[in-house]
Protein backbone atom coordinates (compact mmCIF):
# COMPACT_ATOMS: atom_id res chain seq x y z
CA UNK A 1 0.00 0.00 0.00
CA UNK A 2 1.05 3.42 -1.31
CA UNK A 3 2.08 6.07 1.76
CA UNK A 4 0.28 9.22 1.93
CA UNK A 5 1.88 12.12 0.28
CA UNK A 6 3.13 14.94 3.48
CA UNK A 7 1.25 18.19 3.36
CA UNK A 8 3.63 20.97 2.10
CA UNK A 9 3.03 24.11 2.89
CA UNK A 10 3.76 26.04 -0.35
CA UNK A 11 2.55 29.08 -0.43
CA UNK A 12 2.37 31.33 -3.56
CA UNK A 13 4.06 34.39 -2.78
CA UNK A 14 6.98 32.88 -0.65
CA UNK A 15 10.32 31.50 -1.19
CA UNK A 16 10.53 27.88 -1.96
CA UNK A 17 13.66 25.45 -3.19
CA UNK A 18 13.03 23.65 -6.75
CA UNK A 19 14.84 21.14 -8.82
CA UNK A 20 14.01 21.67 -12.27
CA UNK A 21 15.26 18.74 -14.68
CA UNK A 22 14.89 19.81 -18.97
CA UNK A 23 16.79 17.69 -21.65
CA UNK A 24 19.67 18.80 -23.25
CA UNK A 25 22.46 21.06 -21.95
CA UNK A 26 22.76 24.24 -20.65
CA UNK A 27 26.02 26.24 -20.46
CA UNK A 28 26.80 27.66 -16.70
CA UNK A 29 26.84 31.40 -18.31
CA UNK A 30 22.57 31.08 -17.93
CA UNK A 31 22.77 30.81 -14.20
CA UNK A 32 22.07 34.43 -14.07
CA UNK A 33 19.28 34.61 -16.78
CA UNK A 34 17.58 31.44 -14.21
CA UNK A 35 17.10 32.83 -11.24
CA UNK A 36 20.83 31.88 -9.96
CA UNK A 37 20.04 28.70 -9.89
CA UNK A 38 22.79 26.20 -9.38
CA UNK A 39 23.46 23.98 -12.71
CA UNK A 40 24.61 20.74 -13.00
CA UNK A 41 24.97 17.96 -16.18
CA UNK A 42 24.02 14.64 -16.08
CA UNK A 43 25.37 12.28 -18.83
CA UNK A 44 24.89 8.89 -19.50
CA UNK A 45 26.10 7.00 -22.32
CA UNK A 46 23.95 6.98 -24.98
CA UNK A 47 21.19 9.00 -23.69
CA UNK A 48 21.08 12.52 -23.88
CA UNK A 49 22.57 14.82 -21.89
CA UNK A 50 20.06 16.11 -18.44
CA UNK A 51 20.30 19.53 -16.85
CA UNK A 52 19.45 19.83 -13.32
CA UNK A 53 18.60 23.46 -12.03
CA UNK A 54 18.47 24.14 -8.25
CA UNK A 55 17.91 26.84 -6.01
CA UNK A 56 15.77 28.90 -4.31
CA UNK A 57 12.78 31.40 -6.32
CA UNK A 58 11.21 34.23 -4.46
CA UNK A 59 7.83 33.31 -5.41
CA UNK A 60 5.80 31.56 -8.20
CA UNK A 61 6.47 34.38 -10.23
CA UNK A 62 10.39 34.12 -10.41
CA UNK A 63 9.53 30.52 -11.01
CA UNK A 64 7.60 31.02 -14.24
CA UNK A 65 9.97 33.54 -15.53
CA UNK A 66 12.75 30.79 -14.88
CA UNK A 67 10.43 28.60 -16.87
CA UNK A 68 9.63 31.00 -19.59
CA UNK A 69 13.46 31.32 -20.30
CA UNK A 70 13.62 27.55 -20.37
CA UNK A 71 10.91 27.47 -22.95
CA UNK A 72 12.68 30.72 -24.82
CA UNK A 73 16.18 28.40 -24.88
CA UNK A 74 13.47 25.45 -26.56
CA UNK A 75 14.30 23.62 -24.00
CA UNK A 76 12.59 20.36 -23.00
CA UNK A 77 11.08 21.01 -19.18
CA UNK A 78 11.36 16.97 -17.88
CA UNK A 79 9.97 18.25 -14.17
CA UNK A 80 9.78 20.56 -12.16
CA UNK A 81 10.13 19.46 -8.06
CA UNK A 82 9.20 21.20 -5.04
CA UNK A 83 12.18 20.50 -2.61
CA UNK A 84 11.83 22.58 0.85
CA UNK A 85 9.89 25.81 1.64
CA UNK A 86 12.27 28.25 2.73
C-alpha cells in the first residue's frame, strides 16, 4: 500500500527550493538569466545529456519567468520538483 503524500506548505508568494530537470544542456553562463540557480549535467552514455537546475525562487512568479526562459532556450522542461519551503 502506497504512503500518503506529506502536506507541504507552499505558499504562492513565498520563497521555496526547486529542482528543475529539462533535456539537453545548458552552459553555466545562464545561471544568471535562471534565477541563480545552481546547474549541474548529467550524462549517461547513450542517452542525452540532463540539466538539473536548483535553487531557491522568491515566489511563483520568479519561477515562471525561470520557466519562460527555459521554454525561450526550446528547451525540453522533464519536471519541475518542489524540494523545501524556505
Amino acid at each position: 500500500m502506497p504512503h500518503p503524500r506529506q502536506e507541504i506548505d507552499i505558499s504562492f508568494d513565498r520563497p521555496a527550493t526547486y529542482r528543475i530537470a529539462v533535456k539537453g544542456r545548458i552552459d553555466q553562463l545562464w545561471s544568471e538569466n535562471l534565477g541563480d540557480m545552481e546547474i549541474h549535467i548529467e550524462s549517461r552514455e547513450n542517452e542525452p545529456a540532463i540539466t538539473i537546475l536548483i535553487g531557491q525562487v522568491r515566489d511563483q512568479a520568479e519561477l515562471m519567468g525561470i520557466l519562460n526562459n527555459l521554454y525561450e532556450l526550446h528547451m525540453t522542461v522533464l519536471s519541475v520538483e518542489h524540494t523545501a519551503v524556505d
